[in-house]
C-alpha atoms as a PDB file:
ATOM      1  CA  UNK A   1      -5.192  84.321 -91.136  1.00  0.00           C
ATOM      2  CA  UNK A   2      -5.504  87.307 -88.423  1.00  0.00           C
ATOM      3  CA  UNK A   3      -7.964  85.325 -85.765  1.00  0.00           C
ATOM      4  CA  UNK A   4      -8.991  84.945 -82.660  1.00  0.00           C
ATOM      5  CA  UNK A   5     -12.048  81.898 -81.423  1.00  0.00           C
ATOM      6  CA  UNK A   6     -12.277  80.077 -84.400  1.00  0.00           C
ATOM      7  CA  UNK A   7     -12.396  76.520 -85.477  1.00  0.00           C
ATOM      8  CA  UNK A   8     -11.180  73.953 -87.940  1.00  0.00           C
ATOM      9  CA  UNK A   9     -12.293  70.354 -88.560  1.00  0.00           C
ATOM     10  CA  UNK A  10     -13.721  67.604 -90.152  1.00  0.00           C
ATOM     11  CA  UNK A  11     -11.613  68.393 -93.304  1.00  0.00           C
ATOM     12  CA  UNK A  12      -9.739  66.347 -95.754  1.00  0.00           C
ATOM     13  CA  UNK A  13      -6.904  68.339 -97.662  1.00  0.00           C
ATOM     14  CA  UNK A  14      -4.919  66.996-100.218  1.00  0.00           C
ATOM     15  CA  UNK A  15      -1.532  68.336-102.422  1.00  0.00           C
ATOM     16  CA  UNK A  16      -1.579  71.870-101.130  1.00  0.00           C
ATOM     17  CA  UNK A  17       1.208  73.769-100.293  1.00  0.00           C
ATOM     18  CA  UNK A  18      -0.307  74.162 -96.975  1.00  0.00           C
ATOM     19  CA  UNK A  19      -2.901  72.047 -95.442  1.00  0.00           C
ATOM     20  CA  UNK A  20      -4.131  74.154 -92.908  1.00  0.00           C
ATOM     21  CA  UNK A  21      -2.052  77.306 -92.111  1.00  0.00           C
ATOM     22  CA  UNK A  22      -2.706  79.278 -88.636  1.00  0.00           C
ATOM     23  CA  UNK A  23      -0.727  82.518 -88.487  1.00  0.00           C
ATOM     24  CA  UNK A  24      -1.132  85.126 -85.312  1.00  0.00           C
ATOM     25  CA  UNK A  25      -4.009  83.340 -84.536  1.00  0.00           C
ATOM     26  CA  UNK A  26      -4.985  82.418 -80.531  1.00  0.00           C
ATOM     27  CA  UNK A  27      -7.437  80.611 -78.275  1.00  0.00           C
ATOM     28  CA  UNK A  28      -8.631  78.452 -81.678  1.00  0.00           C
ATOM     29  CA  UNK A  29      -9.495  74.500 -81.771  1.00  0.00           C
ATOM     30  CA  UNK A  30      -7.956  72.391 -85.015  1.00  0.00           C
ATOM     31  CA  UNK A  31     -10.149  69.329 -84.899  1.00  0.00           C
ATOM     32  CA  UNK A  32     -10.311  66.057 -86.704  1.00  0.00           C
ATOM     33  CA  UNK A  33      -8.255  67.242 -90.200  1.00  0.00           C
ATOM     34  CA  UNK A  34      -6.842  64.452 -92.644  1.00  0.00           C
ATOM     35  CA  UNK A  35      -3.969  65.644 -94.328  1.00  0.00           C
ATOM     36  CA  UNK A  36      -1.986  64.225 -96.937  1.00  0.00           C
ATOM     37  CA  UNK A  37       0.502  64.750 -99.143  1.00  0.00           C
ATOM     38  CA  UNK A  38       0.791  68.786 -98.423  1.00  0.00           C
ATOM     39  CA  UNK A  39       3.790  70.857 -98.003  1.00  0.00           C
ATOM     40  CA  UNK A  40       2.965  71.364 -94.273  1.00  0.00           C
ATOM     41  CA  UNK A  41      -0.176  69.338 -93.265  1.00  0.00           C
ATOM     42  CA  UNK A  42      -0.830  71.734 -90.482  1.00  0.00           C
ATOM     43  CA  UNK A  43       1.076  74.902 -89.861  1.00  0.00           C
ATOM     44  CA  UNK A  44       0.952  77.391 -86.810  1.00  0.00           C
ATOM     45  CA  UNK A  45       3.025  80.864 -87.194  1.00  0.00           C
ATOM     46  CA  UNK A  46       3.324  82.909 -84.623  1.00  0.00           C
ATOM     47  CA  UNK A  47       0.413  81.516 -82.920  1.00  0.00           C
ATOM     48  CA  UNK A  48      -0.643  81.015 -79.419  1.00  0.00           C
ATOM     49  CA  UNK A  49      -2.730  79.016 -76.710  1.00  0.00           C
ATOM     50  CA  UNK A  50      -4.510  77.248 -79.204  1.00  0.00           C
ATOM     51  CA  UNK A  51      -5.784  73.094 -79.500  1.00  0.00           C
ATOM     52  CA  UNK A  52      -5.313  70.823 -82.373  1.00  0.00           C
ATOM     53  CA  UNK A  53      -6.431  67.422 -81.447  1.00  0.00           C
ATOM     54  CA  UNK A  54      -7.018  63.702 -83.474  1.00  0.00           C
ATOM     55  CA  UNK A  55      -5.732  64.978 -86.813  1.00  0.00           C
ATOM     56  CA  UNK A  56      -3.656  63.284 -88.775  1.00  0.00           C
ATOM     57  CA  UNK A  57      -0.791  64.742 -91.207  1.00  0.00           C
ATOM     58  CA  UNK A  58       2.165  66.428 -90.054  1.00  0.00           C
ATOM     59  CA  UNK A  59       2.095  69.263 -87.610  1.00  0.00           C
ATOM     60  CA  UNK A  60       4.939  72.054 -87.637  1.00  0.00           C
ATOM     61  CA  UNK A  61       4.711  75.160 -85.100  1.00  0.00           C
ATOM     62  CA  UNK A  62       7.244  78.033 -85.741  1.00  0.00           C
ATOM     63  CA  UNK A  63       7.576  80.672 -83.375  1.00  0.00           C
ATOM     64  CA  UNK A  64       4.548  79.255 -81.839  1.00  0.00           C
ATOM     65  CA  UNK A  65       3.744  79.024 -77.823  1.00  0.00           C
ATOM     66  CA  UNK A  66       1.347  77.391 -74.888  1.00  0.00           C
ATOM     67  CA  UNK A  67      -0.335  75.261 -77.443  1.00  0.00           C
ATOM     68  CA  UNK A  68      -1.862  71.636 -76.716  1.00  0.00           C
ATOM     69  CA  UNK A  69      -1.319  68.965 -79.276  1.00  0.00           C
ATOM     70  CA  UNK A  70      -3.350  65.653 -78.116  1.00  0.00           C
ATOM     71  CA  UNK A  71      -4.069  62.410 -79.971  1.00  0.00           C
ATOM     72  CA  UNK A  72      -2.391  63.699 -83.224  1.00  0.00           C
ATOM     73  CA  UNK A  73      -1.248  60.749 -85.818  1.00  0.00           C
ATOM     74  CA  UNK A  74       1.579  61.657 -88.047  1.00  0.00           C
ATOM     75  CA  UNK A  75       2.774  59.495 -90.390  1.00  0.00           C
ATOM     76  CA  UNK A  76       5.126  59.134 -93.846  1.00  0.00           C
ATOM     77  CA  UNK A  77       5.618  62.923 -93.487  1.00  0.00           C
ATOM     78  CA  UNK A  78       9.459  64.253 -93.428  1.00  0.00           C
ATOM     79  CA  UNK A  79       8.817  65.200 -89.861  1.00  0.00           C
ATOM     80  CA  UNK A  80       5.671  64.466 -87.838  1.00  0.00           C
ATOM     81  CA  UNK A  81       5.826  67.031 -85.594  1.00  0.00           C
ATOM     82  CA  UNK A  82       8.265  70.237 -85.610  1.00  0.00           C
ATOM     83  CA  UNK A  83       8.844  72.641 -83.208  1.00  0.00           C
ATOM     84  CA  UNK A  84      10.708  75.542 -84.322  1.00  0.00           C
ATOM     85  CA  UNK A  85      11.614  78.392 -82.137  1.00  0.00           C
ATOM     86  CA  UNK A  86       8.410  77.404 -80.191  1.00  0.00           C
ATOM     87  CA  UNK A  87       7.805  77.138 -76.617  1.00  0.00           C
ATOM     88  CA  UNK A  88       5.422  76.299 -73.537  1.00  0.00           C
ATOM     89  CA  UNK A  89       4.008  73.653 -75.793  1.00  0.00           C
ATOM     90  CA  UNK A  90       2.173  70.219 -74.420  1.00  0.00           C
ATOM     91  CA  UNK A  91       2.456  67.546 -77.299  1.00  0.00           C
ATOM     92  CA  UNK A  92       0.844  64.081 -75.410  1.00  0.00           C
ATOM     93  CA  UNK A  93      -0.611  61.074 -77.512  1.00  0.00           C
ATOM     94  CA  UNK A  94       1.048  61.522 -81.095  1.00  0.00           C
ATOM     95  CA  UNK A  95       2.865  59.062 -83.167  1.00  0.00           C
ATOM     96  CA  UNK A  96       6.133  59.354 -85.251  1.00  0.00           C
ATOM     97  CA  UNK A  97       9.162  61.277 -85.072  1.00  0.00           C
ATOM     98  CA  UNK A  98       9.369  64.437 -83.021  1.00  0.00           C
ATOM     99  CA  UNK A  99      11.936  67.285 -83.778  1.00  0.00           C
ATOM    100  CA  UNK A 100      12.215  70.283 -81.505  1.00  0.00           C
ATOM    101  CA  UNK A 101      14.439  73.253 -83.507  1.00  0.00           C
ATOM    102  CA  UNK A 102      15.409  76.248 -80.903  1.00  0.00           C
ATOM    103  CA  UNK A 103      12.530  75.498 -78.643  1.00  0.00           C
ATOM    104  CA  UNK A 104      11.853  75.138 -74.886  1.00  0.00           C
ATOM    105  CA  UNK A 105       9.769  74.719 -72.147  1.00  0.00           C
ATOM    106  CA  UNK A 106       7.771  71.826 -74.060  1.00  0.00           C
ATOM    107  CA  UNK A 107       6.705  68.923 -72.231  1.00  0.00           C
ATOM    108  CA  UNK A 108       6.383  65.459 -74.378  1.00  0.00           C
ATOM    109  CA  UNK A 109       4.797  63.144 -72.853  1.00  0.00           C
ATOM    110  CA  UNK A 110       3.105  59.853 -74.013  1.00  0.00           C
ATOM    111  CA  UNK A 111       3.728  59.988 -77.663  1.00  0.00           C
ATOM    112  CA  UNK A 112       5.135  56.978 -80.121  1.00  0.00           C
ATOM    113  CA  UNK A 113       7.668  57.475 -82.819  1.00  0.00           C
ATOM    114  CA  UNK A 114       8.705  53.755 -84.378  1.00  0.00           C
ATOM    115  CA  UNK A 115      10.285  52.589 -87.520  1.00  0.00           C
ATOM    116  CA  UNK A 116      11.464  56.559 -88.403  1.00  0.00           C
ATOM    117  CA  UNK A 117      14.784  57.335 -90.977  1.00  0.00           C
ATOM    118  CA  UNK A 118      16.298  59.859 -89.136  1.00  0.00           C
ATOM    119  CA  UNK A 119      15.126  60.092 -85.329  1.00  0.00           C
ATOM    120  CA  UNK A 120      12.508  59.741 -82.961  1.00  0.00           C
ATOM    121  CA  UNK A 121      12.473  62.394 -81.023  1.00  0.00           C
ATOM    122  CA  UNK A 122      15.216  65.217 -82.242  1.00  0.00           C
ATOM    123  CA  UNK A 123      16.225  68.189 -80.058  1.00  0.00           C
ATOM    124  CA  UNK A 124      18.077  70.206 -81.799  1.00  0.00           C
ATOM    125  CA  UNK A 125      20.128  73.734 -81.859  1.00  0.00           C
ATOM    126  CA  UNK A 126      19.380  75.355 -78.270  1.00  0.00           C
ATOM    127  CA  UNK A 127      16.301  73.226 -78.055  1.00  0.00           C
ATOM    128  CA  UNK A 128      16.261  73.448 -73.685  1.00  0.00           C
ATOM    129  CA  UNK A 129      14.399  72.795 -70.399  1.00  0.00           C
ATOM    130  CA  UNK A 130      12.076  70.415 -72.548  1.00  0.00           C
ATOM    131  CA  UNK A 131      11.065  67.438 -70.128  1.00  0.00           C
ATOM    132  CA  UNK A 132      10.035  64.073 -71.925  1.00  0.00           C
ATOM    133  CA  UNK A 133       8.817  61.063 -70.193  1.00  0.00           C
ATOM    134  CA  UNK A 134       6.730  58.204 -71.030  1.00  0.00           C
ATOM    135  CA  UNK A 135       7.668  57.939 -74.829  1.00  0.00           C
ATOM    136  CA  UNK A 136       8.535  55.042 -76.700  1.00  0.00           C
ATOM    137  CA  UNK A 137      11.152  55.607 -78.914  1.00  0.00           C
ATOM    138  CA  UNK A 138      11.018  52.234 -81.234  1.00  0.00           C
ATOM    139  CA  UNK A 139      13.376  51.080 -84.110  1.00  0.00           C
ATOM    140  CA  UNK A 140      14.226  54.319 -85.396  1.00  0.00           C
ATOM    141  CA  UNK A 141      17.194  54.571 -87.038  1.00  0.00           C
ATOM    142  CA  UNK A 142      18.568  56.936 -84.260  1.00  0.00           C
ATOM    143  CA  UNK A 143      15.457  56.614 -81.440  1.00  0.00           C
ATOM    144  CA  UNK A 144      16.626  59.804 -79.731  1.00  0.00           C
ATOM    145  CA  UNK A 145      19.233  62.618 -80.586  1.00  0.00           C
ATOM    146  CA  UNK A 146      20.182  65.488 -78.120  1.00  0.00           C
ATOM    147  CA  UNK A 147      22.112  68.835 -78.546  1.00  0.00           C
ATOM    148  CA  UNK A 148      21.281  70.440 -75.193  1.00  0.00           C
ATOM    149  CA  UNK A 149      20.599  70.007 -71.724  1.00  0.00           C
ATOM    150  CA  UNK A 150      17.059  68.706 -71.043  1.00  0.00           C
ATOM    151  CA  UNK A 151      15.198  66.638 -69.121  1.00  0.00           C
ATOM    152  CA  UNK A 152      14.399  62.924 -69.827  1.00  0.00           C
ATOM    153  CA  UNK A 153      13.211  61.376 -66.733  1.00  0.00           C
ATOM    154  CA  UNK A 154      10.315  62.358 -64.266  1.00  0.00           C
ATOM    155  CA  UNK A 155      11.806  61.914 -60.735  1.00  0.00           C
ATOM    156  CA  UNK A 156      10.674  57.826 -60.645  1.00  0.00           C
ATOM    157  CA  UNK A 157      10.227  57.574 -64.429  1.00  0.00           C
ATOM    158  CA  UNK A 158      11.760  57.916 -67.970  1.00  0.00           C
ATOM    159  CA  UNK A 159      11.182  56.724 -71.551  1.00  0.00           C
ATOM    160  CA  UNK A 160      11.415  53.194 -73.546  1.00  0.00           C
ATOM    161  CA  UNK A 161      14.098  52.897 -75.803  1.00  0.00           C
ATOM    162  CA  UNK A 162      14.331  49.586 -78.114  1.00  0.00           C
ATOM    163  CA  UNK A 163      17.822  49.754 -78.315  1.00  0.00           C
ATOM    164  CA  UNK A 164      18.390  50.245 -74.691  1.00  0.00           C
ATOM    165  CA  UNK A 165      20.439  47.155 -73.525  1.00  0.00           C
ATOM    166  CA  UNK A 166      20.133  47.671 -69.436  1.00  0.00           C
ATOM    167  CA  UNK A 167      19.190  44.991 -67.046  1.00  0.00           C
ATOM    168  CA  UNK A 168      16.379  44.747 -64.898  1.00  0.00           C
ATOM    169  CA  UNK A 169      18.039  42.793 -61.627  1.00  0.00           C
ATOM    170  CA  UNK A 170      14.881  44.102 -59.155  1.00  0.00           C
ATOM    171  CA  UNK A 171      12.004  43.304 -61.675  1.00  0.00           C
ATOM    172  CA  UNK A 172      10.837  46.960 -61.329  1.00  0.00           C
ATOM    173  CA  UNK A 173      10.463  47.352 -64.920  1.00  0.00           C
ATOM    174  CA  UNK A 174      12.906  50.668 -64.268  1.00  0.00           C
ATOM    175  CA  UNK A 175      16.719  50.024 -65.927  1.00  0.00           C
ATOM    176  CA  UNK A 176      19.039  49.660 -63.230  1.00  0.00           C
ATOM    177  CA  UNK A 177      21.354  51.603 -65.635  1.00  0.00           C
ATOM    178  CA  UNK A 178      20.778  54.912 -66.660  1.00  0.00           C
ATOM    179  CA  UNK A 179      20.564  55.753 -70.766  1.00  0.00           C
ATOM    180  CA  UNK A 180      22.768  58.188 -72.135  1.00  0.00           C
ATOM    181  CA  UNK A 181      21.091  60.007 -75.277  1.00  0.00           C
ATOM    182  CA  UNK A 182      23.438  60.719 -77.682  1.00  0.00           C
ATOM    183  CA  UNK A 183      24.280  64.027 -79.372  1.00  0.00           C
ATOM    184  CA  UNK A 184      25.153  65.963 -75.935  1.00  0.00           C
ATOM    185  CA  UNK A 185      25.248  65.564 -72.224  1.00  0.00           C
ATOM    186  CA  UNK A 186      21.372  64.586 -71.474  1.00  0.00           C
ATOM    187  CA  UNK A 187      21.033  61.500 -69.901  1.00  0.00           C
ATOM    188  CA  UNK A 188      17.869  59.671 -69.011  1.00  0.00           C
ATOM    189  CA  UNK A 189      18.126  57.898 -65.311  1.00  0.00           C
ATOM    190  CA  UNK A 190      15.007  56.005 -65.353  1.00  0.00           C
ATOM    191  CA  UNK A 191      14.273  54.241 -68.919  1.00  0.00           C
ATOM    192  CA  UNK A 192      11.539  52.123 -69.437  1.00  0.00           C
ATOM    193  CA  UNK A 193      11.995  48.666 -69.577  1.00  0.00           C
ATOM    194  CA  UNK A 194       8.448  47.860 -71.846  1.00  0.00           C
ATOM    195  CA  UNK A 195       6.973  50.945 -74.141  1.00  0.00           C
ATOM    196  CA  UNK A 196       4.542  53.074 -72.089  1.00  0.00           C
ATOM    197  CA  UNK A 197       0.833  51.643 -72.274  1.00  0.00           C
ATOM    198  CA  UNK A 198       1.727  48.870 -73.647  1.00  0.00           C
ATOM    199  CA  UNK A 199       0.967  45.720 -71.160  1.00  0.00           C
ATOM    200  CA  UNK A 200       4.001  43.303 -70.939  1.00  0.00           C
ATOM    201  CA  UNK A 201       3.931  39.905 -72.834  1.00  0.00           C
ATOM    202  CA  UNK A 202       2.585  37.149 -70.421  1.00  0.00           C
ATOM    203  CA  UNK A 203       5.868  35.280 -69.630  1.00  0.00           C
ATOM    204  CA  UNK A 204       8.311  37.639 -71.368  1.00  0.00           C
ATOM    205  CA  UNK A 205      10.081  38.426 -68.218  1.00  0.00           C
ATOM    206  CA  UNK A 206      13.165  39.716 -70.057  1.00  0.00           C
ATOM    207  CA  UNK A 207      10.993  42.156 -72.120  1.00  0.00           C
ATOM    208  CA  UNK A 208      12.070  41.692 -75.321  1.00  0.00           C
ATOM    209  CA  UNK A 209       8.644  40.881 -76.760  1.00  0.00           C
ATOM    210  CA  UNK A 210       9.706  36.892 -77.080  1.00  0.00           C
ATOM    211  CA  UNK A 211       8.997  33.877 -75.098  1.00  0.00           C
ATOM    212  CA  UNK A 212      12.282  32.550 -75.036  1.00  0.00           C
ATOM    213  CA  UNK A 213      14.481  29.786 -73.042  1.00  0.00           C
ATOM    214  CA  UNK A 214      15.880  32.935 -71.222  1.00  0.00           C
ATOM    215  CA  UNK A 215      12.398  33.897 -69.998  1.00  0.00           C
ATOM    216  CA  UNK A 216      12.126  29.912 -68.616  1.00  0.00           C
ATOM    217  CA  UNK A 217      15.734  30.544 -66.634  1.00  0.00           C
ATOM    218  CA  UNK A 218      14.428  33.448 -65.087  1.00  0.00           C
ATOM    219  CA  UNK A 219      11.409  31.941 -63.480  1.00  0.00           C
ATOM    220  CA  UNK A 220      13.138  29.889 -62.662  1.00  0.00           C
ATOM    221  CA  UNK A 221      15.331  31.639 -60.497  1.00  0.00           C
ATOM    222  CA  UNK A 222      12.505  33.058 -59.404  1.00  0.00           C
ATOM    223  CA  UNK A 223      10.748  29.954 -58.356  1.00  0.00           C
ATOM    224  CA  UNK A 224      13.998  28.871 -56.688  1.00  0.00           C
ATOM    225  CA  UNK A 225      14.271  32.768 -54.517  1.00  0.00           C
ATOM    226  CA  UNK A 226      17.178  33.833 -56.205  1.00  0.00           C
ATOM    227  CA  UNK A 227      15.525  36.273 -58.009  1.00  0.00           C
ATOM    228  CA  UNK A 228      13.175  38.888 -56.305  1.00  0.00           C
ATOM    229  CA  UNK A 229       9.681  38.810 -57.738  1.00  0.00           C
ATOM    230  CA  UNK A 230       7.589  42.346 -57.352  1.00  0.00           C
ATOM    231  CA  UNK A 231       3.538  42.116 -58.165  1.00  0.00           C
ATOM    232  CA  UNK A 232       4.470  43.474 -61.558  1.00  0.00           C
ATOM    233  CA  UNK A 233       6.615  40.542 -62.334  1.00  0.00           C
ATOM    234  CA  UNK A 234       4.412  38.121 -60.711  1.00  0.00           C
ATOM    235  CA  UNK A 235       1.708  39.204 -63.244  1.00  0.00           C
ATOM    236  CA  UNK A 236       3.887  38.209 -65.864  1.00  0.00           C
ATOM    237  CA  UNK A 237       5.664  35.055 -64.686  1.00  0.00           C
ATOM    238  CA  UNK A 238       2.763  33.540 -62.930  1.00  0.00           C
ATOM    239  CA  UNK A 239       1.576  31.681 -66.195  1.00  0.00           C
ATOM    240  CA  UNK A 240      -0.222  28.852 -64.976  1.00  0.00           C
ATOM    241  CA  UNK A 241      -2.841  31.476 -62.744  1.00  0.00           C
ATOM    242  CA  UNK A 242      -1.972  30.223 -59.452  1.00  0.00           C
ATOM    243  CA  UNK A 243      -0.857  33.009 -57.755  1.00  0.00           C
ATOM    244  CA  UNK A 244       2.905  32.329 -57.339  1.00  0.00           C
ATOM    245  CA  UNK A 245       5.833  31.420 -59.690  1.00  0.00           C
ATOM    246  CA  UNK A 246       6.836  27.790 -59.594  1.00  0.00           C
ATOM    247  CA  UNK A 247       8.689  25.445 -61.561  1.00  0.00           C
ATOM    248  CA  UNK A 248       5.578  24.780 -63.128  1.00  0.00           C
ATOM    249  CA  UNK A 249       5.810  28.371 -64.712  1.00  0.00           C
ATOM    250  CA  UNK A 250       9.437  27.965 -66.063  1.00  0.00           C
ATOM    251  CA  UNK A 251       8.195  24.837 -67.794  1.00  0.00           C
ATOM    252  CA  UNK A 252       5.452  26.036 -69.613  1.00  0.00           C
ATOM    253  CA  UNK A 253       7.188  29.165 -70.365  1.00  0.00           C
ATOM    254  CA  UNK A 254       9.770  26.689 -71.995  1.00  0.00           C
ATOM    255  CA  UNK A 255       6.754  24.938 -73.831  1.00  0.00           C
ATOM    256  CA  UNK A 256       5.622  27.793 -75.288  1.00  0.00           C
ATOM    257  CA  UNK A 257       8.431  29.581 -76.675  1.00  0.00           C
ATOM    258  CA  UNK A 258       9.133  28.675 -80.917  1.00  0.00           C
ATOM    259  CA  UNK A 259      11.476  25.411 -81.452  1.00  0.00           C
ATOM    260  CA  UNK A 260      13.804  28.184 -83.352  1.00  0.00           C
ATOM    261  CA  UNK A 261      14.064  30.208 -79.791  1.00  0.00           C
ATOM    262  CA  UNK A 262      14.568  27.262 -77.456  1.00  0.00           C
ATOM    263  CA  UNK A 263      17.694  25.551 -79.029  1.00  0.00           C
ATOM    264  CA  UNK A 264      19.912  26.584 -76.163  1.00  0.00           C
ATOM    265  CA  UNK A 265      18.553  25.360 -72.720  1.00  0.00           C
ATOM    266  CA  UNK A 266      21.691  25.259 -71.619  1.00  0.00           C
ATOM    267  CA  UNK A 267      20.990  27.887 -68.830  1.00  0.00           C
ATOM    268  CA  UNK A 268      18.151  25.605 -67.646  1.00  0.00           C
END
């Protein structure tokens, strides 16, 4: 369609080619569509300055620019969203993978790919100048994949990766390492050390989602000042509500984690 001010929702569209195709169409609103099992859930072609928002199928814009994606699920699709040779985009609040093809200017921002084949968020084939930040990028089989030069930090603040293996010496819940992203030169200088939104585990002050023995060690050291302790880690290692990390906190930590965690206390 040829359009201008129009809009589409509260649709369910199944085993079509296309679910919802938008081609040199502007200023329109894509609202509320479930799409499944389509050739393209929803497609934009040469489209502009237009909103989809809380649908739920794959979205792919080609040659497509200043758009606003927001609150967009896509799930079991072969990508969830695709960008190709599309720019100026804003794509917050989605979930699954991401793949940008010969697009720039986007900004990506608070979106969730986990548990994808290929990547979580792909940039791909002179795919620059896109800045992503606060995205969790969670047991994909590659979590993020690079060709070009972009940006994946904020100037304080980067993205979670589960397979990033940095330390976290100040308790700032920044890496004190930088994360290289393979497939190029990007690198991203402040990665998460818990996914974005998501508050941290009472008592897992390592942050790897389990209340371990090594989460008792580090309140301790803690407890004993040879550890610093921010008010974000407080909140997590002050387990017993008193308002300070103590022994006491180590110990219960250590009561609470599984028998099958705990075997080696050895670092008690």
């Amino acid at each position: 369609m040829n359009s201008t001010n129009i809009t589409v929702k509260d649709l369910t569209l199944t085993n079509n080619l296309q679910g919802v195709l938008l081609a040199y169409t502007k200023n329109s609103r894509i609202e509320r569509i479930n799409a499944s099992n389509n050739g393209n859930g929803i497609r934009l072609y040469s489209s502009s300055d237009n909103a989809l928002t809380n649908n739920n199928d794959g979205i792919y814009l080609h040659s497509s620019s200043n758009n606003t994606l927001t609150n967009n699920t896509a799930s079991n699709n072969h990508y969830g969203i695709w960008l190709y040779s599309s720019s100026n985009n804003t794509a917050p609040n989605n979930h699954y993978g991401i793949w940008l093809y010969s697009s720039s200017n986007n900004t990506l921002t608070e979106n969730t790919a986990n548990s994808n084949n290929h990547y979580g968020i792909w940039l791909y084939s002179s795919s620059n100048n896109n800045l992503l930040y606060h995205n969790n990028l969670i047991n994909n089989t590659k979590n993020a994949y690079d060709t070009s030069p972009n940006q994946w930090n904020t100037s304080t603040v980067g993205n979670y990766y589960s397979d990033y293996t940095g330390s976290d010496n100040d308790s700032d819940g920044i890496g004190d390492t930088s994360h290289q992203i393979p497939g190029g030169s990007s690198i991203d200088y402040f990665p998460l050390m818990h996914p974005w939104g998501k508050p941290p585990l009472k008592g897992d002050l390592d942050g790897d989602f389990q209340i371990t023995s090594t989460d008792a060690a580090i309140a301790l050291q803690i407890a004993v000042g040879n550890r610093p302790c921010n008010p974000e880690t407080l909140a997590i290692a002050d387990v017993s509500g008193d308002g300070r990390v103590s022994s006491l906190d180590a110990l219960m930590i250590l009561q609470n984690c599984t028998t099958s965690l705990c075997r080696d206390t050895d670092n008690l």
